[in-house]
C-alpha atoms as a PDB file:
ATOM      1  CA  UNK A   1      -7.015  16.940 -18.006  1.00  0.00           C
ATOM      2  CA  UNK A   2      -7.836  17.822 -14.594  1.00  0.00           C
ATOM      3  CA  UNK A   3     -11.974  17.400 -13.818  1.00  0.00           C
ATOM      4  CA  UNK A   4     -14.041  20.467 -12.363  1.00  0.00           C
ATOM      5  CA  UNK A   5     -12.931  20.492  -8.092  1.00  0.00           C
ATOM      6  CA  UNK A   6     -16.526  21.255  -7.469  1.00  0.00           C
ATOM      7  CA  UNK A   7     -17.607  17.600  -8.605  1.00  0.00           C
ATOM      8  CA  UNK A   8     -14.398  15.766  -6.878  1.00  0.00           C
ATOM      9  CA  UNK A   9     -14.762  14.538  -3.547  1.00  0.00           C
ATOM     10  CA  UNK A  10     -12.739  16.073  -1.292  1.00  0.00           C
ATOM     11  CA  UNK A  11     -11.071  17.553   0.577  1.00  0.00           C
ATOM     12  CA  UNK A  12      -8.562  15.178   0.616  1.00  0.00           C
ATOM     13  CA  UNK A  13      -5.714  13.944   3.128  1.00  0.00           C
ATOM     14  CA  UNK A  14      -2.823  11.659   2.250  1.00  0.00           C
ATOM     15  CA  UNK A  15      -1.071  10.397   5.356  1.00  0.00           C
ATOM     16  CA  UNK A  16       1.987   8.584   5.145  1.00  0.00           C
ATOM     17  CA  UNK A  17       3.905  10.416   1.967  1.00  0.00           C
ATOM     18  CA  UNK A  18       6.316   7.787   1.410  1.00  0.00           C
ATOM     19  CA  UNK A  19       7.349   5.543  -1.493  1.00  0.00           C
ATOM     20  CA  UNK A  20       3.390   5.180  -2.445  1.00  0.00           C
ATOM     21  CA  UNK A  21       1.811   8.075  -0.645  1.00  0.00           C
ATOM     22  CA  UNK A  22       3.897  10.832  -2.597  1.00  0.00           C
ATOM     23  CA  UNK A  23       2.871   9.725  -6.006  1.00  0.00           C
ATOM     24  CA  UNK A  24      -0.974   8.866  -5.296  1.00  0.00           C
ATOM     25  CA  UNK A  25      -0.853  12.493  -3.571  1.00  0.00           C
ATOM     26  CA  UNK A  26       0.825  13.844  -6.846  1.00  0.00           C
ATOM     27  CA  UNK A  27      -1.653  11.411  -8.672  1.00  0.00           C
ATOM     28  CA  UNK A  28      -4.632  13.385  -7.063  1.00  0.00           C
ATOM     29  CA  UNK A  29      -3.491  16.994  -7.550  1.00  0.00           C
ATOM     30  CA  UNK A  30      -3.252  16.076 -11.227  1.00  0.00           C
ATOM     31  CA  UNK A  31      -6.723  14.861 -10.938  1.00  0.00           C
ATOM     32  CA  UNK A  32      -7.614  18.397  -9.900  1.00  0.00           C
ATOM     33  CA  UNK A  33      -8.406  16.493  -6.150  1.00  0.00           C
ATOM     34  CA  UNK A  34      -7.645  19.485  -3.391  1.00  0.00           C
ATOM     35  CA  UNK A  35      -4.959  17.418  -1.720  1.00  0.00           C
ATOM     36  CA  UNK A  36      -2.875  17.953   1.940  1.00  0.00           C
ATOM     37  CA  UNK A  37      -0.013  15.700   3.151  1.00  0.00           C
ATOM     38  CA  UNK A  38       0.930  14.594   6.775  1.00  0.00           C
ATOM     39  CA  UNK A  39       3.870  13.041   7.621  1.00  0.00           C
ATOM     40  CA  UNK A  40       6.531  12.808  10.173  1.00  0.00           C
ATOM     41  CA  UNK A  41       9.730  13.894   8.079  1.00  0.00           C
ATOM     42  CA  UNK A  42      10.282  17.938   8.153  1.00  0.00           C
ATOM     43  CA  UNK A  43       8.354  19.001   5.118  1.00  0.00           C
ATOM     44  CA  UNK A  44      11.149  20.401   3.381  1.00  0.00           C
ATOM     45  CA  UNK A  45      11.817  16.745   2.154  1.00  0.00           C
ATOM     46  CA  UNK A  46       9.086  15.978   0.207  1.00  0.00           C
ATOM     47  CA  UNK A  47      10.326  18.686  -2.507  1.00  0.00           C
ATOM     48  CA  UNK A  48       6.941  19.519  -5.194  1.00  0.00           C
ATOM     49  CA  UNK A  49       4.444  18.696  -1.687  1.00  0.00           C
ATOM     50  CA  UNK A  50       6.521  20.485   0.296  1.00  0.00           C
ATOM     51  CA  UNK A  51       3.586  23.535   0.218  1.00  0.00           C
ATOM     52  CA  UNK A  52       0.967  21.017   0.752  1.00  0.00           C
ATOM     53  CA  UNK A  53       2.293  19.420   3.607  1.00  0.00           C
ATOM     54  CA  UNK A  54       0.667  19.943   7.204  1.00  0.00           C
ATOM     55  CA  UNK A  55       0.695  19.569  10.991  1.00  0.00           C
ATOM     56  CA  UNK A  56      -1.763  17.167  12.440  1.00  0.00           C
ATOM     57  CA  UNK A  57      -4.065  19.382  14.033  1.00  0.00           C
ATOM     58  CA  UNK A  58      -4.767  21.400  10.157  1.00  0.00           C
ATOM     59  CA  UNK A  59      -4.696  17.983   8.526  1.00  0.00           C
ATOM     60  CA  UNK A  60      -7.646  16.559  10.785  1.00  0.00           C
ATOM     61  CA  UNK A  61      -9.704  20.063  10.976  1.00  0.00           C
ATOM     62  CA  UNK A  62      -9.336  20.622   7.222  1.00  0.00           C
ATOM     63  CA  UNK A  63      -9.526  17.003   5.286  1.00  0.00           C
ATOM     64  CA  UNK A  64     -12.647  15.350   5.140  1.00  0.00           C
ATOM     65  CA  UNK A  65     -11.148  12.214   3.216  1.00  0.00           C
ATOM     66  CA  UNK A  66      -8.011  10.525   4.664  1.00  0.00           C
ATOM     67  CA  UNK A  67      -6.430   7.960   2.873  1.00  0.00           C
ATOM     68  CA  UNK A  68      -3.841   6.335   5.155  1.00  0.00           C
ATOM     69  CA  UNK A  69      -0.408   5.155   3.657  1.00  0.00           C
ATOM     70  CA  UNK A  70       1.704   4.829   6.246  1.00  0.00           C
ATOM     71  CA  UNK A  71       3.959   1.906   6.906  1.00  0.00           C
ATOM     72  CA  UNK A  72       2.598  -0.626   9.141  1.00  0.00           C
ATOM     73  CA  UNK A  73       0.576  -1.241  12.252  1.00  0.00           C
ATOM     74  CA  UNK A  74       2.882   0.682  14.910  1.00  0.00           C
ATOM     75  CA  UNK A  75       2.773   3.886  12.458  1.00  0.00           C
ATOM     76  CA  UNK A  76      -1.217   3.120  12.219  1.00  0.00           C
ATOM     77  CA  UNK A  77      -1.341   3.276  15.780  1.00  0.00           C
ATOM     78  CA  UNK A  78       0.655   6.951  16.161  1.00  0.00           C
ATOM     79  CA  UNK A  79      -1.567   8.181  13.155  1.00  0.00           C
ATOM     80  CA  UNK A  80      -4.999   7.042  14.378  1.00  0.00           C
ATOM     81  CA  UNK A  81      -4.506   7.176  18.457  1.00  0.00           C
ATOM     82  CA  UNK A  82      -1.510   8.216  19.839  1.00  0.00           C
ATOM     83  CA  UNK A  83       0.878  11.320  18.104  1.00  0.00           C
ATOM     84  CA  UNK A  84      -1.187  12.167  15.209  1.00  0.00           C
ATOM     85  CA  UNK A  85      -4.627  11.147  16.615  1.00  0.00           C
ATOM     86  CA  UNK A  86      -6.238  12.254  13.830  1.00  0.00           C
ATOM     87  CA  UNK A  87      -9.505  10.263  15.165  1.00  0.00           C
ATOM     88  CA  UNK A  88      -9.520  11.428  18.669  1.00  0.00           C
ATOM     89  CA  UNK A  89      -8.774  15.604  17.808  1.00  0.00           C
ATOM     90  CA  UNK A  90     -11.190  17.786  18.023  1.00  0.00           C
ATOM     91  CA  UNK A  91     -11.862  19.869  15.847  1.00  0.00           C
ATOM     92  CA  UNK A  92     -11.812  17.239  12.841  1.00  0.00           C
ATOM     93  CA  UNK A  93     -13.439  17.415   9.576  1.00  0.00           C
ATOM     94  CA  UNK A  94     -12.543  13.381   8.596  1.00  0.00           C
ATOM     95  CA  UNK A  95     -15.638  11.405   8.007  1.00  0.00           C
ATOM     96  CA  UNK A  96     -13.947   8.976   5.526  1.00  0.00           C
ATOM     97  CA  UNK A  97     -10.967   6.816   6.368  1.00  0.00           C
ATOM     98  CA  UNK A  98      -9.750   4.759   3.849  1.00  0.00           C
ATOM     99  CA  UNK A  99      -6.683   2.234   5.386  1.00  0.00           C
ATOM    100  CA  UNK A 100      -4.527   1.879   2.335  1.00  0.00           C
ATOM    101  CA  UNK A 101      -1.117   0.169   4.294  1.00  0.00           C
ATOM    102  CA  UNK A 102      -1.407  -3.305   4.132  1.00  0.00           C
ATOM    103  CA  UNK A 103      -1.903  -4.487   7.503  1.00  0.00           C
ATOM    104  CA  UNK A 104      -3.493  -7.339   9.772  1.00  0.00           C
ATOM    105  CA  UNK A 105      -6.939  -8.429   8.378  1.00  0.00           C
ATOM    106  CA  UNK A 106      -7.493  -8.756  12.272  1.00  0.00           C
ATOM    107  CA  UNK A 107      -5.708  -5.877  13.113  1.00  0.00           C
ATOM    108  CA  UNK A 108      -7.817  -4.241  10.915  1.00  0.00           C
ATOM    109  CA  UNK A 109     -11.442  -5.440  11.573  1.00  0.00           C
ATOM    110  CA  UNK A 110     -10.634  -4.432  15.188  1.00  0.00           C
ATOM    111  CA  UNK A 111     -10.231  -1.005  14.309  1.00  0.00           C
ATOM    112  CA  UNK A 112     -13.943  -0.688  13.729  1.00  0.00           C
ATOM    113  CA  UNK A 113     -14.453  -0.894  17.459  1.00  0.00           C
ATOM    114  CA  UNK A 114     -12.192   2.178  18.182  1.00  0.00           C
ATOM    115  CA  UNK A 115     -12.500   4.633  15.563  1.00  0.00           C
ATOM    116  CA  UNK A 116     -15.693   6.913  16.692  1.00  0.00           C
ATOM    117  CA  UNK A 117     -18.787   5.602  14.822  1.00  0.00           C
ATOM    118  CA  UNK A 118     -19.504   8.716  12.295  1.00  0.00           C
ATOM    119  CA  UNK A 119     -16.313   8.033  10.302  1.00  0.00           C
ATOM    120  CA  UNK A 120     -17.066   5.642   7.519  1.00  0.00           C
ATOM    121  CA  UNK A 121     -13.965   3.067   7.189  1.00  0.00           C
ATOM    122  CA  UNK A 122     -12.755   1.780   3.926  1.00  0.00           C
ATOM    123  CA  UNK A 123      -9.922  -0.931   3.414  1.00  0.00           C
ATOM    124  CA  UNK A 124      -8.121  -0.292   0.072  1.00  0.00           C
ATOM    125  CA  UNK A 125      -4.647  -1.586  -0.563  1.00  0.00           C
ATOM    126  CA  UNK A 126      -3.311  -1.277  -3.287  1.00  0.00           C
ATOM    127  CA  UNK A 127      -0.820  -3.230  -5.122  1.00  0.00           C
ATOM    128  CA  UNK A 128       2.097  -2.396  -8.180  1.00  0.00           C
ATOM    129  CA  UNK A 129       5.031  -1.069  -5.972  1.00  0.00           C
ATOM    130  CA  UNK A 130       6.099   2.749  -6.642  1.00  0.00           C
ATOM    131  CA  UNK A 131       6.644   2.518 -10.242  1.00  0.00           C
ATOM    132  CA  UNK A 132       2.792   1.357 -10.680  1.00  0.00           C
ATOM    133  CA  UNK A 133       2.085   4.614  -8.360  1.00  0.00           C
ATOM    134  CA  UNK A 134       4.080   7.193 -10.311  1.00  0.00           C
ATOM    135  CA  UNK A 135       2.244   5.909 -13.276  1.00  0.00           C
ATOM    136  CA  UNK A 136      -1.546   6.028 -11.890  1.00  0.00           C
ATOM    137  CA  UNK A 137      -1.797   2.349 -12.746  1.00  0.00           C
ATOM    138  CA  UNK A 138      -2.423   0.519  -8.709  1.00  0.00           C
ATOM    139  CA  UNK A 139      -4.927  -1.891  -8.690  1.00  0.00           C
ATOM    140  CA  UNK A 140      -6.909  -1.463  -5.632  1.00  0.00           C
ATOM    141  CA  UNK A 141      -8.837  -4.507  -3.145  1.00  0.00           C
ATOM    142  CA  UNK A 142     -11.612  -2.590  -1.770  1.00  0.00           C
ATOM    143  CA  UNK A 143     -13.914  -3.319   1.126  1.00  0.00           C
ATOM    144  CA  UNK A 144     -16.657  -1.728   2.402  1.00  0.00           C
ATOM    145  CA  UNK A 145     -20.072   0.064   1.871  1.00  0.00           C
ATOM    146  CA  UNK A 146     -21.112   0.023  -2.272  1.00  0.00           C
ATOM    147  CA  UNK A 147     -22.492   3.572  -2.168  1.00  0.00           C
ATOM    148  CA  UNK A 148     -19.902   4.679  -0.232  1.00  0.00           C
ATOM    149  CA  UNK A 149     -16.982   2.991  -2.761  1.00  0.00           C
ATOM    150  CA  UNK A 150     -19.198   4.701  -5.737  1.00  0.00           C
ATOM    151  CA  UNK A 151     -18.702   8.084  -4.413  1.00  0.00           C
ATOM    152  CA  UNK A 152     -15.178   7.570  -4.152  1.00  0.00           C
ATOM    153  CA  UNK A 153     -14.698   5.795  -7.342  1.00  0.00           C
ATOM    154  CA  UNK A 154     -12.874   9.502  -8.761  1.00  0.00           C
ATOM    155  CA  UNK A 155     -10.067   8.781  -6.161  1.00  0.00           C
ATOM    156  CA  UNK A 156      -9.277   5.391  -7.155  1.00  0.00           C
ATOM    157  CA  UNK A 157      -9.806   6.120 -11.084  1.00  0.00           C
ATOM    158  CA  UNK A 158      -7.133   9.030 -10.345  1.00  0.00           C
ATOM    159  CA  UNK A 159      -4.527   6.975  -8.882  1.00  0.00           C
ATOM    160  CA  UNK A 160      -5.608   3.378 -10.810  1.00  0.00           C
ATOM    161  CA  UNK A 161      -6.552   1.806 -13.521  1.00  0.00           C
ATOM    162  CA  UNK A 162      -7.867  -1.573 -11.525  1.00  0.00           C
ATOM    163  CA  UNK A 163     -10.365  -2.358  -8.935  1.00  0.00           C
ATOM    164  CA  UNK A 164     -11.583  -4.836  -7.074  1.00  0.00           C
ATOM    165  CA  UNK A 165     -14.446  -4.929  -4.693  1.00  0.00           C
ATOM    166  CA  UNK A 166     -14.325  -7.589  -2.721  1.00  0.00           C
ATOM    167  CA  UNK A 167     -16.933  -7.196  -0.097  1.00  0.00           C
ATOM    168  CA  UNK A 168     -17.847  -5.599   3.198  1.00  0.00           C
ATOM    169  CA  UNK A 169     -15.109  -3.545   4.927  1.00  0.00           C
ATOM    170  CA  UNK A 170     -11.782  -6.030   5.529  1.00  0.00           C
ATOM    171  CA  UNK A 171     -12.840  -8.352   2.310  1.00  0.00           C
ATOM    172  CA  UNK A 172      -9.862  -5.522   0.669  1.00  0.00           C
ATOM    173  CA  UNK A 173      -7.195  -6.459   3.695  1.00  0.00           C
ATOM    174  CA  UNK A 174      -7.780 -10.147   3.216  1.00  0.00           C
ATOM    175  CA  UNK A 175      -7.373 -10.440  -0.597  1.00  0.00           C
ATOM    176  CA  UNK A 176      -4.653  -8.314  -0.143  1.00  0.00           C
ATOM    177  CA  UNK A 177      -2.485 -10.173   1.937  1.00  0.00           C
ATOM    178  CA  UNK A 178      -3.708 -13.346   0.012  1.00  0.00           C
ATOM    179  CA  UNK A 179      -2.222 -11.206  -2.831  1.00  0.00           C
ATOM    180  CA  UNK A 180       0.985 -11.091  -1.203  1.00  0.00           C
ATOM    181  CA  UNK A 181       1.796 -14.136  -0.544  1.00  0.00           C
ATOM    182  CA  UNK A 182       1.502 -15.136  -4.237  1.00  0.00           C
ATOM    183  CA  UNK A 183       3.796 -11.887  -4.700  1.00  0.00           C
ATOM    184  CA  UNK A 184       6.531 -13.242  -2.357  1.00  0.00           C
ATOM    185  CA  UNK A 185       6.617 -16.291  -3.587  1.00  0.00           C
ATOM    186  CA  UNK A 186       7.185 -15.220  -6.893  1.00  0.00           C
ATOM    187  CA  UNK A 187       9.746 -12.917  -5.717  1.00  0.00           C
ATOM    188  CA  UNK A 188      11.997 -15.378  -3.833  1.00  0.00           C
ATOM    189  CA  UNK A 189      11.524 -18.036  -6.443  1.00  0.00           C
ATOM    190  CA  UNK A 190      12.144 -15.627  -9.506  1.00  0.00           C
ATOM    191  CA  UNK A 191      15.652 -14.642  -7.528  1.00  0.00           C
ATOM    192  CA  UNK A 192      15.997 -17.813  -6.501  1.00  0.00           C
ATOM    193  CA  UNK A 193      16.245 -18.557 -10.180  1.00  0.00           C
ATOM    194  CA  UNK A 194      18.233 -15.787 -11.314  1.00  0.00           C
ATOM    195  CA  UNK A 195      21.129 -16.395  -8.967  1.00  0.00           C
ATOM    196  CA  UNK A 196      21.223 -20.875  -9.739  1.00  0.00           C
ATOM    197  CA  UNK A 197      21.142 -19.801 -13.487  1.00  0.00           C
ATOM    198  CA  UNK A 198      24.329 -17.268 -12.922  1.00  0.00           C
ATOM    199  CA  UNK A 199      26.030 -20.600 -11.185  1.00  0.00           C
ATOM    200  CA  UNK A 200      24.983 -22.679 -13.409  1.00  0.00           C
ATOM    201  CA  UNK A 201      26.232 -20.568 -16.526  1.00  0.00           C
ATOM    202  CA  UNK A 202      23.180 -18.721 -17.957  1.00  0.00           C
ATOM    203  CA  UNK A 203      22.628 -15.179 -18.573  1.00  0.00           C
ATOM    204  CA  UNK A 204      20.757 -13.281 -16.324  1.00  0.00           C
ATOM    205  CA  UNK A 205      18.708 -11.611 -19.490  1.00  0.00           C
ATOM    206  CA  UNK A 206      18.269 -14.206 -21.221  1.00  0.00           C
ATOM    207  CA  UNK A 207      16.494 -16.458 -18.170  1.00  0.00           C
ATOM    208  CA  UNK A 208      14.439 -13.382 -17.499  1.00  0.00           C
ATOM    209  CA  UNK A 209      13.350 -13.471 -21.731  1.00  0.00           C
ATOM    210  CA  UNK A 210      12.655 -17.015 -20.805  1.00  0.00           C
ATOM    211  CA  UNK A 211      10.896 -16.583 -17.370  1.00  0.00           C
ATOM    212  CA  UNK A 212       8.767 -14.094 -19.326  1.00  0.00           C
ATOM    213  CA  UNK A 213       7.836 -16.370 -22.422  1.00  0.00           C
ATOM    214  CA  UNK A 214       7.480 -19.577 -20.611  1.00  0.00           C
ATOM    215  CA  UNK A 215       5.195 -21.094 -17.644  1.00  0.00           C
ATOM    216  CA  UNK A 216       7.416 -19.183 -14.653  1.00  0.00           C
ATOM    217  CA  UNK A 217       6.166 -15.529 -16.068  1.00  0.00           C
ATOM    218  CA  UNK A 218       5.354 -13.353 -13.097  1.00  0.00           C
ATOM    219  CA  UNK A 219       5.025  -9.894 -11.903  1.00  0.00           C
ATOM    220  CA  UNK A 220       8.753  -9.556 -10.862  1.00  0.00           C
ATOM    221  CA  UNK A 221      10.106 -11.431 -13.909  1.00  0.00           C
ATOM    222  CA  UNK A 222       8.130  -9.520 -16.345  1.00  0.00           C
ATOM    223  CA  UNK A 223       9.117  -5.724 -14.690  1.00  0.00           C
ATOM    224  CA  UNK A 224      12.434  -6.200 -13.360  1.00  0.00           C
ATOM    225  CA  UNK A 225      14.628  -4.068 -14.635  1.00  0.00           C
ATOM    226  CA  UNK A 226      11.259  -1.189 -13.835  1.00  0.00           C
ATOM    227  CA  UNK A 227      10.763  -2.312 -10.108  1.00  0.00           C
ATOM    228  CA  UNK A 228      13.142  -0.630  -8.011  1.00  0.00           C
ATOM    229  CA  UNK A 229      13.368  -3.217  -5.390  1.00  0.00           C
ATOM    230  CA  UNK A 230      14.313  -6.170  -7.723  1.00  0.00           C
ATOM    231  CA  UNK A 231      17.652  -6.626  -7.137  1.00  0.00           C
ATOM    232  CA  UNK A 232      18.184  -5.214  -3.484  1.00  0.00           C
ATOM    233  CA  UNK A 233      18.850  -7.541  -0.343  1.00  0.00           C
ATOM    234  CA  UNK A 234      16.803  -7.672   2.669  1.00  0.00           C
ATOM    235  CA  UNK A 235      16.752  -4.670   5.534  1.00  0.00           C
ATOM    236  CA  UNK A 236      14.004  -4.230   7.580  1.00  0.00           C
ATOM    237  CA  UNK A 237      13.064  -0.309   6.026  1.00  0.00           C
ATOM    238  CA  UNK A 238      12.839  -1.524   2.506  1.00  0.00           C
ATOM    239  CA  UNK A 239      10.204  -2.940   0.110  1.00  0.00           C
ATOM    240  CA  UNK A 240      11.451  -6.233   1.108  1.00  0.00           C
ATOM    241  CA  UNK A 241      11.059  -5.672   4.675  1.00  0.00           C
ATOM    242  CA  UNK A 242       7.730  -4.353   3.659  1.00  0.00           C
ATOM    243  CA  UNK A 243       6.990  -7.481   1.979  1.00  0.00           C
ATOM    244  CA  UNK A 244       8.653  -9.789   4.656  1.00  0.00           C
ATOM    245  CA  UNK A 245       5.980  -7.264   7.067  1.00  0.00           C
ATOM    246  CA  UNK A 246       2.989  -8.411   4.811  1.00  0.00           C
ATOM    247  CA  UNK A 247       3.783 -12.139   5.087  1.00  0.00           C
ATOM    248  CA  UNK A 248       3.266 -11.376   8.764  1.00  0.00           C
ATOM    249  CA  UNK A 249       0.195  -9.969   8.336  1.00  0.00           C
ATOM    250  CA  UNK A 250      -0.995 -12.955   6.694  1.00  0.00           C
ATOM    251  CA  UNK A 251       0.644 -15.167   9.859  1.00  0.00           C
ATOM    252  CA  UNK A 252      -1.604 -13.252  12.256  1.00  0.00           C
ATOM    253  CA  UNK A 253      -4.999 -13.695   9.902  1.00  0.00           C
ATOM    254  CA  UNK A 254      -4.489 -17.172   9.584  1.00  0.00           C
ATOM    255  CA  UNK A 255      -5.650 -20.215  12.376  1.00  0.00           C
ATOM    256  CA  UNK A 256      -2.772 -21.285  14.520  1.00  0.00           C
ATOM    257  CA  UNK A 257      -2.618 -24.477  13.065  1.00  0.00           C
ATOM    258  CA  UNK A 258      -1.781 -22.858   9.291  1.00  0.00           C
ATOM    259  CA  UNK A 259       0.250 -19.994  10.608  1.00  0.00           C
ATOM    260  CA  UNK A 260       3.628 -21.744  10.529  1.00  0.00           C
ATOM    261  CA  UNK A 261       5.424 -23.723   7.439  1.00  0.00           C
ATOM    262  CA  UNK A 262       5.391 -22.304   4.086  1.00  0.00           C
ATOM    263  CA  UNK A 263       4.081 -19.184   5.020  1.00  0.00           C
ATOM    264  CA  UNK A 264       6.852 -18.797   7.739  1.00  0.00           C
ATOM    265  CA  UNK A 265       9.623 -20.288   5.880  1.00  0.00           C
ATOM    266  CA  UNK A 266       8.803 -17.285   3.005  1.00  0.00           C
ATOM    267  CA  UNK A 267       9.521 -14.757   5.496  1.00  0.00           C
ATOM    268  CA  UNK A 268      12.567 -16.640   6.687  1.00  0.00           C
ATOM    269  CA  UNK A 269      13.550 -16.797   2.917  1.00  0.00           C
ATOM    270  CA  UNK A 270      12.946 -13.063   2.125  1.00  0.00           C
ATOM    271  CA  UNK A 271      14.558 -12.023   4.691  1.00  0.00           C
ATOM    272  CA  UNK A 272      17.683 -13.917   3.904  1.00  0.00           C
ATOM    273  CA  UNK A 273      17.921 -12.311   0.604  1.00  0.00           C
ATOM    274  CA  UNK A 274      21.300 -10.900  -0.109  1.00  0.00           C
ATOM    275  CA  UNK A 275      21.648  -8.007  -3.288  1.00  0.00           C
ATOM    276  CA  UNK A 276      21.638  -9.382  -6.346  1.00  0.00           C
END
């Protein structure tokens, strides 16, 4: 039941309307959040937020919350600075930025030194793939101000049902990419698994009813037949590319002398993954 507008923060601005962005977008407007979209695609692709989709110039003069979903650091960079510039237009309404792409804990911290004082800069990532999106259940690593996360709270209760705060603004990033690495591990070990037991002469289902009842549960285990990625192979645009992109954020957060072995040989794993 959607909540009286007047009362929601807002308005609000979902960049990046992707395989998360669309549904915490959709999540919103169900919330009764007044919600815009910017992305690069032609707007006719985004099908029910087709009308709510915008150019950059009305997204920055009109939203006064932007949550930013877009892929990685490079399509950070073009939203923030460079194409988009939604932090450098003038006129712009944004005063809160939340960075929900999992990026850099570095990368991240740094933008605090270019993004013009007034805005107020939130790190939220969120974890539980797409399906965990569609379904408003993300669980979000938050970073930043108190007050400023308990005026917000109606966004994240709209799109989540789990939240962490973690500390000042980056604490989010950090536990995030932490998060990840436990995530790809699980992922390369649980099909790791999966393809030794078909050579080995078990059933698929019935290792995954074990995996699930037994000390090797995990996320991917327990929802794979519901995550959409489960059984694909590595390419560079999908959630395993995404996931191999994490590891790296992790790399770059790290000291030098900790940034290579397991960490590294993950990525080199993941992205040797073949469909399953």
């Amino acid at each position: 039941m959607s909540r009286d507008s007047k009362e929601l923060p807002g308005p609000i601005g979902v960049a990046g309307c992707g395989r998360m962005g669309a549904p915490m977008a959709r999540s919103l407007i169900r919330a009764g959040f007044d919600v815009a979209g910017l992305d690069i695609l032609p707007a006719e692709r985004f099908g029910d937020l087709a009308p709510r989709m915008t150019d950059a110039a009305e997204f920055a003069a009109g939203r006064r919350i932007v949550l930013s979903v877009v892929r990685d650091q490079a399509e950070t960079e073009q939203l923030l600075f460079d194409e988009q510039a939604l932090v450098t237009r003038s006129p712009a309404a944004i005063d809160t930025l939340l960075i929900c792409s999992t990026l850099s804990p570095r990368y991240v911290m740094a933008l605090r030194e270019r993004i013009p004082e007034e805005i107020t800069l939130i790190d939220a990532p969120m974890s539980g793939a797409s399906v965990s999106a569609e379904e408003a259940r993300l669980s979000f690593m938050l970073g930043g101000d108190d007050t400023v996360l308990d005026q917000l709270q109606p966004l994240f209760d709209a799109m989540g049902d789990k939240f962490h705060r973690l500390g000042p603004y980056g604490a989010g990033m950090t536990a995030k990419v932490l998060n990840n690495f436990c995530a790809a591990t699980s992922t390369a070990g649980t099909r790791a698994v999966l393809a030794w037991a078909e050579k080995l002469g078990v059933d698929e289902g019935r290792m995954l009813v074990v995996l699930n009842d037994s000390s090797g549960q995990n996320w991917l285990a327990s929802n794979f037949e519901r995550i959409e990625f489960a059984r694909d192979g590595y390419a560079p645009d999908n959630t395993l590319g995404i996931l191999a992109k994490d590891l790296e954020s992790l790399l770059d957060a790290l000291p030098a002398e900790e940034a290579e072995g397991l960490a590294q040989s993950l990525i080199d794993y993941i992205r040797g993954l073949k469909p399953l």
